[in-house]
PDB file of N, CA and C in Angstrom:
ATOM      1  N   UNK A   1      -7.807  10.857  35.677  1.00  0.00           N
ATOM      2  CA  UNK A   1      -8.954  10.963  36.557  1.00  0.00           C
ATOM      3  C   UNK A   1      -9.775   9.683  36.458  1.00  0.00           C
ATOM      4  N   UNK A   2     -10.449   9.051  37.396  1.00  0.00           N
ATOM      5  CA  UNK A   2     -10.675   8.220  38.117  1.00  0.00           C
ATOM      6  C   UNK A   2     -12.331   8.568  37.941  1.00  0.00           C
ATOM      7  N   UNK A   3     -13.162   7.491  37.440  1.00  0.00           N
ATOM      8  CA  UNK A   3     -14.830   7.802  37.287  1.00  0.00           C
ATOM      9  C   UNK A   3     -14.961   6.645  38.235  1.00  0.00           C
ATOM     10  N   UNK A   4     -15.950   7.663  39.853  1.00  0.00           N
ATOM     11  CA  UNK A   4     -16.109   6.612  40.654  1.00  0.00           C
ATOM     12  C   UNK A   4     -18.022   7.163  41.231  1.00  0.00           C
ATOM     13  N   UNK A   5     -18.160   6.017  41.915  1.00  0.00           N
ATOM     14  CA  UNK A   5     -19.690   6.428  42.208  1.00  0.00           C
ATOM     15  C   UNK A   5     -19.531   7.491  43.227  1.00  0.00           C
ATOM     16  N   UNK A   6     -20.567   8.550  43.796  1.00  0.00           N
ATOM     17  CA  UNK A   6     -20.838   9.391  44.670  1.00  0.00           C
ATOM     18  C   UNK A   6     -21.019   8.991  46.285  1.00  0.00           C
ATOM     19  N   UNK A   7     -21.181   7.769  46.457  1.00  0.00           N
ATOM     20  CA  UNK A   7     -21.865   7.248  47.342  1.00  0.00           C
ATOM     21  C   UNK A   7     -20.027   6.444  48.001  1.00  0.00           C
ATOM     22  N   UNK A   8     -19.566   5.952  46.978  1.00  0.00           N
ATOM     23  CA  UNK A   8     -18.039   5.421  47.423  1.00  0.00           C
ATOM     24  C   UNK A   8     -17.361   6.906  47.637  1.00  0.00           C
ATOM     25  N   UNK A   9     -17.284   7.612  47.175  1.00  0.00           N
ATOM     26  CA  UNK A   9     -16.501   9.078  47.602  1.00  0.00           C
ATOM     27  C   UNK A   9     -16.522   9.217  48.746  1.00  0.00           C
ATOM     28  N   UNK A  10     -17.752   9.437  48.976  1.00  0.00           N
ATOM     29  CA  UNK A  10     -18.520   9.685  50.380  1.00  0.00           C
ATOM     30  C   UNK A  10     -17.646   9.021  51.604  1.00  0.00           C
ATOM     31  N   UNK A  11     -17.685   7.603  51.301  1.00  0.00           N
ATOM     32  CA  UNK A  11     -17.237   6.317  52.524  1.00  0.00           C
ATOM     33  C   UNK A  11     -15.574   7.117  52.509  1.00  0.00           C
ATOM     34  N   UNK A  12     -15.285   7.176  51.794  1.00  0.00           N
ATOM     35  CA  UNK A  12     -13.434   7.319  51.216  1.00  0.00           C
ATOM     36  C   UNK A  12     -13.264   8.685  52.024  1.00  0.00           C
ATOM     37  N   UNK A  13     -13.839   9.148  52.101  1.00  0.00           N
ATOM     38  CA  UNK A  13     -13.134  10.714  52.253  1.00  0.00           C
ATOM     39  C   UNK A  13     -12.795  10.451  54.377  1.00  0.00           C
ATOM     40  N   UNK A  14     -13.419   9.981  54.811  1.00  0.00           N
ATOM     41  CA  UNK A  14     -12.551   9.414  56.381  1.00  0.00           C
ATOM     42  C   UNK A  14     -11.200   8.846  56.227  1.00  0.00           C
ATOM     43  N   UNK A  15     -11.513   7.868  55.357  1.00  0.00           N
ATOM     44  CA  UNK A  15      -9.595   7.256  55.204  1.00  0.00           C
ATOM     45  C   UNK A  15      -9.130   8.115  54.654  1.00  0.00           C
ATOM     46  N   UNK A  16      -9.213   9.385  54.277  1.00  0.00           N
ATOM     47  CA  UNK A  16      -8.041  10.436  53.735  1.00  0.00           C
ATOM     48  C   UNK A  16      -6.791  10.094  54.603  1.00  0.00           C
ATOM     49  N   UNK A  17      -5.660  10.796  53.931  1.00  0.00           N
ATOM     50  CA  UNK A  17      -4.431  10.218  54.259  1.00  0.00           C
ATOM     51  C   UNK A  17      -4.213  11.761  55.009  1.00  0.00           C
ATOM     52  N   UNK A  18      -3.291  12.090  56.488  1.00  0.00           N
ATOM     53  CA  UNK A  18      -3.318  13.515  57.105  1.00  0.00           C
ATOM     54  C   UNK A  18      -2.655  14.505  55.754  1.00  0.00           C
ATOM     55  N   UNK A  19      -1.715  14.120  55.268  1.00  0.00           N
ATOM     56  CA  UNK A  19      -1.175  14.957  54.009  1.00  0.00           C
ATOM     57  C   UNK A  19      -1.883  14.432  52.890  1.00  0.00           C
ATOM     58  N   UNK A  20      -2.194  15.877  52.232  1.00  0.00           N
ATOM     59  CA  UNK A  20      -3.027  15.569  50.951  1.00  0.00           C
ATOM     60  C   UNK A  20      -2.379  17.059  49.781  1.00  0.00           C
ATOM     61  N   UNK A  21      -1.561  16.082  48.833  1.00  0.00           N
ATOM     62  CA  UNK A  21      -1.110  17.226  47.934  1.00  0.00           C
ATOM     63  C   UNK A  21      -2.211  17.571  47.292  1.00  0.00           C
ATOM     64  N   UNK A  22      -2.992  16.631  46.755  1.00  0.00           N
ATOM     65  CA  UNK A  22      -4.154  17.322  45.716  1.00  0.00           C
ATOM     66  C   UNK A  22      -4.902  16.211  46.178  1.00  0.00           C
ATOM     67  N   UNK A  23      -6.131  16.936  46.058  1.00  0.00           N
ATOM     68  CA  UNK A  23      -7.260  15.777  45.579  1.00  0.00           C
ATOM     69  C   UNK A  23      -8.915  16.519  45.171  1.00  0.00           C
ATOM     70  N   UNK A  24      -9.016  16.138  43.830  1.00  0.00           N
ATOM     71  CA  UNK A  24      -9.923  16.583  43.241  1.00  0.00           C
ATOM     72  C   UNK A  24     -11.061  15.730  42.784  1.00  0.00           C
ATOM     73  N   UNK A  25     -12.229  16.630  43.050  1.00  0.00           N
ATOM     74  CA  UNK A  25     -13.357  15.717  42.576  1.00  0.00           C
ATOM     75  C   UNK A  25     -13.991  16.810  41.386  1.00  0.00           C
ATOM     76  N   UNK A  26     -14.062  16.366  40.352  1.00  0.00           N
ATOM     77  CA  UNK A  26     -15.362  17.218  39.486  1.00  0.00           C
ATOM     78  C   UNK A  26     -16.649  16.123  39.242  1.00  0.00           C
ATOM     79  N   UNK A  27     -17.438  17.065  38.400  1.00  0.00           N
ATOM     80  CA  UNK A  27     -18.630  16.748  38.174  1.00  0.00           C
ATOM     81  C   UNK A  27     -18.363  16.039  36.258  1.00  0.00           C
ATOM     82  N   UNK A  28     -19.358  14.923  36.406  1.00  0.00           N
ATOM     83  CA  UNK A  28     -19.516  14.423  34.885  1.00  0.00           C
ATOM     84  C   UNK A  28     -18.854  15.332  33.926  1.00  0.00           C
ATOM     85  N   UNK A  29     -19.440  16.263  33.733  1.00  0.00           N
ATOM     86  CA  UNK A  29     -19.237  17.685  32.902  1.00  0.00           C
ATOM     87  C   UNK A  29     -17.974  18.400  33.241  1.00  0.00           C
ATOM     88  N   UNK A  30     -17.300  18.118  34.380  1.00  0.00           N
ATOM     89  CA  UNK A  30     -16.304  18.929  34.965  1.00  0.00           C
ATOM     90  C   UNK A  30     -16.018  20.281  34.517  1.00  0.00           C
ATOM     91  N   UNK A  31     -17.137  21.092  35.234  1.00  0.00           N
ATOM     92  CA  UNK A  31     -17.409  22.237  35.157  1.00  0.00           C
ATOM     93  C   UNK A  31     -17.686  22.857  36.470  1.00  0.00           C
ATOM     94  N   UNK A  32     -17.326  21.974  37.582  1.00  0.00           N
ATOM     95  CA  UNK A  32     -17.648  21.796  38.973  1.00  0.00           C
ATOM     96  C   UNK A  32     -16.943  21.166  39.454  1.00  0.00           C
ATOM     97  N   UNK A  33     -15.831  21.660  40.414  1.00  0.00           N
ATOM     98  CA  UNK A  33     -15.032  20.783  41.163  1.00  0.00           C
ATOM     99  C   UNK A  33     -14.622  21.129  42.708  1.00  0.00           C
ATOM    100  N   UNK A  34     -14.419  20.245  43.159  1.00  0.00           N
ATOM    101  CA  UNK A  34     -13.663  20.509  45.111  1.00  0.00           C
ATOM    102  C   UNK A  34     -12.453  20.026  45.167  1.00  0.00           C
ATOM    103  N   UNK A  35     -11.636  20.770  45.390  1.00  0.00           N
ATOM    104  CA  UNK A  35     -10.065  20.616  45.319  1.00  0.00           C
ATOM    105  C   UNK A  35      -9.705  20.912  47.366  1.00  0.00           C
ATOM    106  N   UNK A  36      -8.598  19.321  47.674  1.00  0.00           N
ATOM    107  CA  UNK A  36      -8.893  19.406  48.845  1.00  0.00           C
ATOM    108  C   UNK A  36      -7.359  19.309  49.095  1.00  0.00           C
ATOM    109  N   UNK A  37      -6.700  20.318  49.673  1.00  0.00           N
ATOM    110  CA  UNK A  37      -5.121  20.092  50.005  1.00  0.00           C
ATOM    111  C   UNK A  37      -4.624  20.588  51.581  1.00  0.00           C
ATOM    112  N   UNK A  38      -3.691  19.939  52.023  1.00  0.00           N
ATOM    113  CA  UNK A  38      -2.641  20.492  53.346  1.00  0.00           C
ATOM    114  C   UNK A  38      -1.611  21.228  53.393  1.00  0.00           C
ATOM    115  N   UNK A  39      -1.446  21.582  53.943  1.00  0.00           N
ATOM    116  CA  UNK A  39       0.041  22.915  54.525  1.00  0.00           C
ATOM    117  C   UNK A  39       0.455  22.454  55.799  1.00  0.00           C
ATOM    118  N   UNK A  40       1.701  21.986  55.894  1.00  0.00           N
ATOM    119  CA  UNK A  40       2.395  21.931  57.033  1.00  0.00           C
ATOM    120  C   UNK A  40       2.771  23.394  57.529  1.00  0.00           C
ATOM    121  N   UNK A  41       2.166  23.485  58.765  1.00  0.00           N
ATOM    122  CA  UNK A  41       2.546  24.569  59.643  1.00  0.00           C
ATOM    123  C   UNK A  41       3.759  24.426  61.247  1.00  0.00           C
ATOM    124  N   UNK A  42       4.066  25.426  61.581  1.00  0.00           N
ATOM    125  CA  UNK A  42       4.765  25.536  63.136  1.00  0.00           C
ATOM    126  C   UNK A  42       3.411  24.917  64.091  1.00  0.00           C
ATOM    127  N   UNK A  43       2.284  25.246  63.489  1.00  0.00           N
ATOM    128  CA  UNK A  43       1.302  24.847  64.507  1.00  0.00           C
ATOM    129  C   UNK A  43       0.542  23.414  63.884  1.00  0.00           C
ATOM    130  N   UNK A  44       0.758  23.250  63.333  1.00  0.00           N
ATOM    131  CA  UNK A  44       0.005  21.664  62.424  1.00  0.00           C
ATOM    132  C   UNK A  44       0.198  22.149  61.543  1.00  0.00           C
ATOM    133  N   UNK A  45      -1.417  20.823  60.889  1.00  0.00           N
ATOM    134  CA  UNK A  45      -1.779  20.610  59.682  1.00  0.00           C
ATOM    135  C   UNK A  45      -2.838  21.680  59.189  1.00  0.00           C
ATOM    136  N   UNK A  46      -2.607  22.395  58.152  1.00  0.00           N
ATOM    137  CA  UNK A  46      -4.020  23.291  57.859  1.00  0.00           C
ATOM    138  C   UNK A  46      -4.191  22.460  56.554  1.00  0.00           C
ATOM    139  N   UNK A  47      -5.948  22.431  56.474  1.00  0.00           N
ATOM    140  CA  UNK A  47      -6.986  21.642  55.480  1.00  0.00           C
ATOM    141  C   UNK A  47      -7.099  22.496  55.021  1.00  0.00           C
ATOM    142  N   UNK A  48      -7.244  22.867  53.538  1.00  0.00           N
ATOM    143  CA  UNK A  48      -7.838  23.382  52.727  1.00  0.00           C
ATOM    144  C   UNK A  48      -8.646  22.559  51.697  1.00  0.00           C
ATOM    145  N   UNK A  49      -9.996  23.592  51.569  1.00  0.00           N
ATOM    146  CA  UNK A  49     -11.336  23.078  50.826  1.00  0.00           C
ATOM    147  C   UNK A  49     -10.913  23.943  49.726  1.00  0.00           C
ATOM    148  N   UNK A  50     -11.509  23.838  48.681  1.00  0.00           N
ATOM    149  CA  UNK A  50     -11.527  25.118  47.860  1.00  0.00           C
ATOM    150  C   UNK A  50     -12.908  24.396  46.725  1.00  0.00           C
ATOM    151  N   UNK A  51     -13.608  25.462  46.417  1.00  0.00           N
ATOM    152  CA  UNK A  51     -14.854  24.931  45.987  1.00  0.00           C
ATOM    153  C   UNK A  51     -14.915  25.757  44.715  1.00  0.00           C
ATOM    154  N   UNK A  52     -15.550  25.177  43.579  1.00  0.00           N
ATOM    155  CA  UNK A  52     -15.431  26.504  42.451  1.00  0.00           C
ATOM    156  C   UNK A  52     -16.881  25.353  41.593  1.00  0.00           C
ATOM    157  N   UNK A  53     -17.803  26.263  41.015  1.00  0.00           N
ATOM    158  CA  UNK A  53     -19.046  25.867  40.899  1.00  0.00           C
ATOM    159  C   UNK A  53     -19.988  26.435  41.080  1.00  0.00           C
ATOM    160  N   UNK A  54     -20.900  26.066  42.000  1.00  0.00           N
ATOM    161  CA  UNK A  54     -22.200  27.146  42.708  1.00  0.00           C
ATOM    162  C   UNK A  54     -21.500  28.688  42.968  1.00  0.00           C
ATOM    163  N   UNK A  55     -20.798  28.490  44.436  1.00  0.00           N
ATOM    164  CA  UNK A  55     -19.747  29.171  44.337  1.00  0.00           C
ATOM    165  C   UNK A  55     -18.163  29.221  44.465  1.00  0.00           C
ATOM    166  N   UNK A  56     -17.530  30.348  44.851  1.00  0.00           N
ATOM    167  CA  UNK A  56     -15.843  30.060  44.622  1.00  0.00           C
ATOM    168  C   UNK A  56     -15.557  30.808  45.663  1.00  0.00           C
ATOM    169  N   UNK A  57     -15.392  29.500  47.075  1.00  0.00           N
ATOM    170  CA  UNK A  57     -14.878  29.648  48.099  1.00  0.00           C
ATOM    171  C   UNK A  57     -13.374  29.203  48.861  1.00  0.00           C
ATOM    172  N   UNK A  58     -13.084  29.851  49.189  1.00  0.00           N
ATOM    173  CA  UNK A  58     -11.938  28.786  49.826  1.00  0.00           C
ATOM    174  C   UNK A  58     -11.762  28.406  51.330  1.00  0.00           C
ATOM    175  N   UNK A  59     -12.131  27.264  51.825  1.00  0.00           N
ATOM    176  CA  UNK A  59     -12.131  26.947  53.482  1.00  0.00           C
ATOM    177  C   UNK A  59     -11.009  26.884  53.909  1.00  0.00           C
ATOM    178  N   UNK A  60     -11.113  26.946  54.947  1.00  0.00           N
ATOM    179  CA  UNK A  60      -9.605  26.629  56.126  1.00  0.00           C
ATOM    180  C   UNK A  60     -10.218  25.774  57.357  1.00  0.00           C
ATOM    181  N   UNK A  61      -9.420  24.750  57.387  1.00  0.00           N
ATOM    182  CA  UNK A  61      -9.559  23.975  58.874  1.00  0.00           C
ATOM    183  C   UNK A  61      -8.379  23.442  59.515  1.00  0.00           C
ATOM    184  N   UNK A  62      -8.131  23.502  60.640  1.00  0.00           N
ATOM    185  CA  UNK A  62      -7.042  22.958  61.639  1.00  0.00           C
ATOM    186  C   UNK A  62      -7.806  21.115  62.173  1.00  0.00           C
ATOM    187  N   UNK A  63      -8.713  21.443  62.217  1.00  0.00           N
ATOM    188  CA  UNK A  63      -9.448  19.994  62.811  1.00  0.00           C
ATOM    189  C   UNK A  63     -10.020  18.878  61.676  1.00  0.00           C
ATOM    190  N   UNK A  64      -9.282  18.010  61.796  1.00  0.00           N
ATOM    191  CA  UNK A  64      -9.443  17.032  60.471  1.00  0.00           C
ATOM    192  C   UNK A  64     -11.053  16.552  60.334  1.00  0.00           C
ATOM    193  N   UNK A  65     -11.872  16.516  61.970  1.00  0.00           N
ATOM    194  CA  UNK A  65     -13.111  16.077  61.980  1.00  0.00           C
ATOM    195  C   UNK A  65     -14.208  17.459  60.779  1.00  0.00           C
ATOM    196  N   UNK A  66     -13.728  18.350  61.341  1.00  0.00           N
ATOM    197  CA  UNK A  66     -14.487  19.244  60.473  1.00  0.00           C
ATOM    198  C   UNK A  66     -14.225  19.251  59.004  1.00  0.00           C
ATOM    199  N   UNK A  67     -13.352  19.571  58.318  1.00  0.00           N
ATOM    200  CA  UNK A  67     -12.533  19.119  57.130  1.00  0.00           C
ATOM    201  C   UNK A  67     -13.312  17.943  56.639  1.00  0.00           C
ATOM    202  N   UNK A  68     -13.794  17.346  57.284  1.00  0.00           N
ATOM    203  CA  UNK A  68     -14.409  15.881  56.696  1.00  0.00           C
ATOM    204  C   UNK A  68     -16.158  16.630  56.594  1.00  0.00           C
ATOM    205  N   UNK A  69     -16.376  17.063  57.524  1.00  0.00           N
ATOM    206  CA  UNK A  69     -18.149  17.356  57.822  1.00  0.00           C
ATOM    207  C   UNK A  69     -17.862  18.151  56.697  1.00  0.00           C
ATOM    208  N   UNK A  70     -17.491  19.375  56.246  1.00  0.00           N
ATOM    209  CA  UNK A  70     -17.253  20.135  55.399  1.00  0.00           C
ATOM    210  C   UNK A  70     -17.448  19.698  53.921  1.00  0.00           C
ATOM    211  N   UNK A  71     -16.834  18.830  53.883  1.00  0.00           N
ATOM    212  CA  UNK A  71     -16.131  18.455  52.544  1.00  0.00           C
ATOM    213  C   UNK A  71     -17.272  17.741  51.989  1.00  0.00           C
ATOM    214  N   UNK A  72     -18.148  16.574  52.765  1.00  0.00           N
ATOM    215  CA  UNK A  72     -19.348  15.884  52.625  1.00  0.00           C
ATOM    216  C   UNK A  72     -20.593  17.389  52.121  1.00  0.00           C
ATOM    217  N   UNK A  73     -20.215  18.187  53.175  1.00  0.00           N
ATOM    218  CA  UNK A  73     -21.716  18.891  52.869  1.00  0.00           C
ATOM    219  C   UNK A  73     -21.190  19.399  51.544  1.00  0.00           C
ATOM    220  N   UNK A  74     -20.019  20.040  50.889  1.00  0.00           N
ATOM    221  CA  UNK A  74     -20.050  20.589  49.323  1.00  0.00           C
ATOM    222  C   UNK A  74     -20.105  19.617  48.635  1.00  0.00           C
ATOM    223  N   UNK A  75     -19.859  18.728  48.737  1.00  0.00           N
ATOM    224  CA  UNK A  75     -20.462  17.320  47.863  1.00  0.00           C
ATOM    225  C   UNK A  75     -21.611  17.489  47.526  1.00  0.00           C
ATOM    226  N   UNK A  76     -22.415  17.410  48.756  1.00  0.00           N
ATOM    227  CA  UNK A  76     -23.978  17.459  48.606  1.00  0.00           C
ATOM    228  C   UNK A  76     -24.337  19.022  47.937  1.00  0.00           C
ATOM    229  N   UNK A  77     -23.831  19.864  48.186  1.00  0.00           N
ATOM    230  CA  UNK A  77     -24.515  20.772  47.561  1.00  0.00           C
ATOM    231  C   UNK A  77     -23.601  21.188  46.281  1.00  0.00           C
ATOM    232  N   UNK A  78     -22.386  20.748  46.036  1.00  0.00           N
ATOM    233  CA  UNK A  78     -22.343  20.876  44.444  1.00  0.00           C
ATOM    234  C   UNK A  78     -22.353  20.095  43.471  1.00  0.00           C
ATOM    235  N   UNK A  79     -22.755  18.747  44.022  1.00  0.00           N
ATOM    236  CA  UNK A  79     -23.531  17.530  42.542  1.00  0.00           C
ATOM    237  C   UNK A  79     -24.342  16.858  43.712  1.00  0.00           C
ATOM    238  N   UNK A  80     -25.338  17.651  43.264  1.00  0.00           N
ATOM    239  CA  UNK A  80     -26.885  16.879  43.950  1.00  0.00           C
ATOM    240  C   UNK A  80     -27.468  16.148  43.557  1.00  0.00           C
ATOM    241  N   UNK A  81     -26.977  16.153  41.988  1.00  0.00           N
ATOM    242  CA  UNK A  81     -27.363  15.027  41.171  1.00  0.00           C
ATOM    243  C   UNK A  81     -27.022  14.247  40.619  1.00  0.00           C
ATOM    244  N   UNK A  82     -25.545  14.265  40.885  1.00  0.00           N
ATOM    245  CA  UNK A  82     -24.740  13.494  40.109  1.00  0.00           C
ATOM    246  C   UNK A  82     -24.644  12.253  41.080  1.00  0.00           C
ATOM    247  N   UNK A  83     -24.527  11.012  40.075  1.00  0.00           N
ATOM    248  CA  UNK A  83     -24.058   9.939  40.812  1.00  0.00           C
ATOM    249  C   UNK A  83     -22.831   9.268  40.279  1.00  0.00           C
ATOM    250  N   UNK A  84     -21.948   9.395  39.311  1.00  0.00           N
ATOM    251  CA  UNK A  84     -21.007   9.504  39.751  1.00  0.00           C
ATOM    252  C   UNK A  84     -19.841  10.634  39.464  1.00  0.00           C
ATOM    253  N   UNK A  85     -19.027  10.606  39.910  1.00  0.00           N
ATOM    254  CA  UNK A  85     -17.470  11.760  39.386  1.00  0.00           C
ATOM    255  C   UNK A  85     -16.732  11.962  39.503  1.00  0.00           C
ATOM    256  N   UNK A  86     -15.638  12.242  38.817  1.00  0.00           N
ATOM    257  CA  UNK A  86     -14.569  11.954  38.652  1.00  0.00           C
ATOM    258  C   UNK A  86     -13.273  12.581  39.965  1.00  0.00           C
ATOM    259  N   UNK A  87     -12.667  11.564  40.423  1.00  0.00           N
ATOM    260  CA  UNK A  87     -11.886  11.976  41.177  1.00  0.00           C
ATOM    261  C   UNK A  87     -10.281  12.118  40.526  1.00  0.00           C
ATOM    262  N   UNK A  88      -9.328  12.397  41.221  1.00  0.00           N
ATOM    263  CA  UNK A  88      -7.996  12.735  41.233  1.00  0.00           C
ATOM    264  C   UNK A  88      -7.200  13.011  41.986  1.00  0.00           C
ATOM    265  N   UNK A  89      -6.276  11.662  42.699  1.00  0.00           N
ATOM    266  CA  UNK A  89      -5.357  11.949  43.910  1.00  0.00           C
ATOM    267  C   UNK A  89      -4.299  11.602  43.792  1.00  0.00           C
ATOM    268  N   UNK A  90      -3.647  12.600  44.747  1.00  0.00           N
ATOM    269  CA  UNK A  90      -2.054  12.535  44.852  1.00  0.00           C
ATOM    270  C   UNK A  90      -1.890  12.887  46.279  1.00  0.00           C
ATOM    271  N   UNK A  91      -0.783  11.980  46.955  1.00  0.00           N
ATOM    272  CA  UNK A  91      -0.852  12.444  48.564  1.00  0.00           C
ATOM    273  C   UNK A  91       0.501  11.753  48.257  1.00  0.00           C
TER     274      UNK A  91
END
């Protein structure tokens, strides 16, 4: 895992690559993380968010634009304070 600032995450997460085997962000403490992966379907690509922290949700998106709006806002609301943390990718 990869200790990067909050603010570079941020910029990075548009150049995501369309397939994403894993990619994880926790918090300093990593006790808080967003785990972001794809599924090839008959009909596309499905995004998955999965959030575990505040709370333990799991998203679904077909539209890569949302997947991105998404992914920014659990940032913001699960290290509001953190500036930086640790990432982890594989695509």
């Amino acid at each position: 895992m990869k200790l990067e600032d909050k603010k570079v995450i941020l910029k990075k997460i548009k150049r995501l690559p369309d397939q994403i085997d894993g990619y994880t962000i926790c918090s300093f403490k990593k006790d808080r993380s967003i785990k972001a992966y794809t599924q090839n379907t008959e009909k596309g690509i499905i995004y998955f968010l999965h959030e575990e922290g505040y709370d333990t949700q799991t998203f679904m998106f077909t539209e890569k634009k949302e997947f991105h709006k998404q992914m920014k806002k659990l940032i913001e609301k699960e290290f509001p304070r953190s500036h930086k943390l640790y990432v982890n990718q594989q695509f």
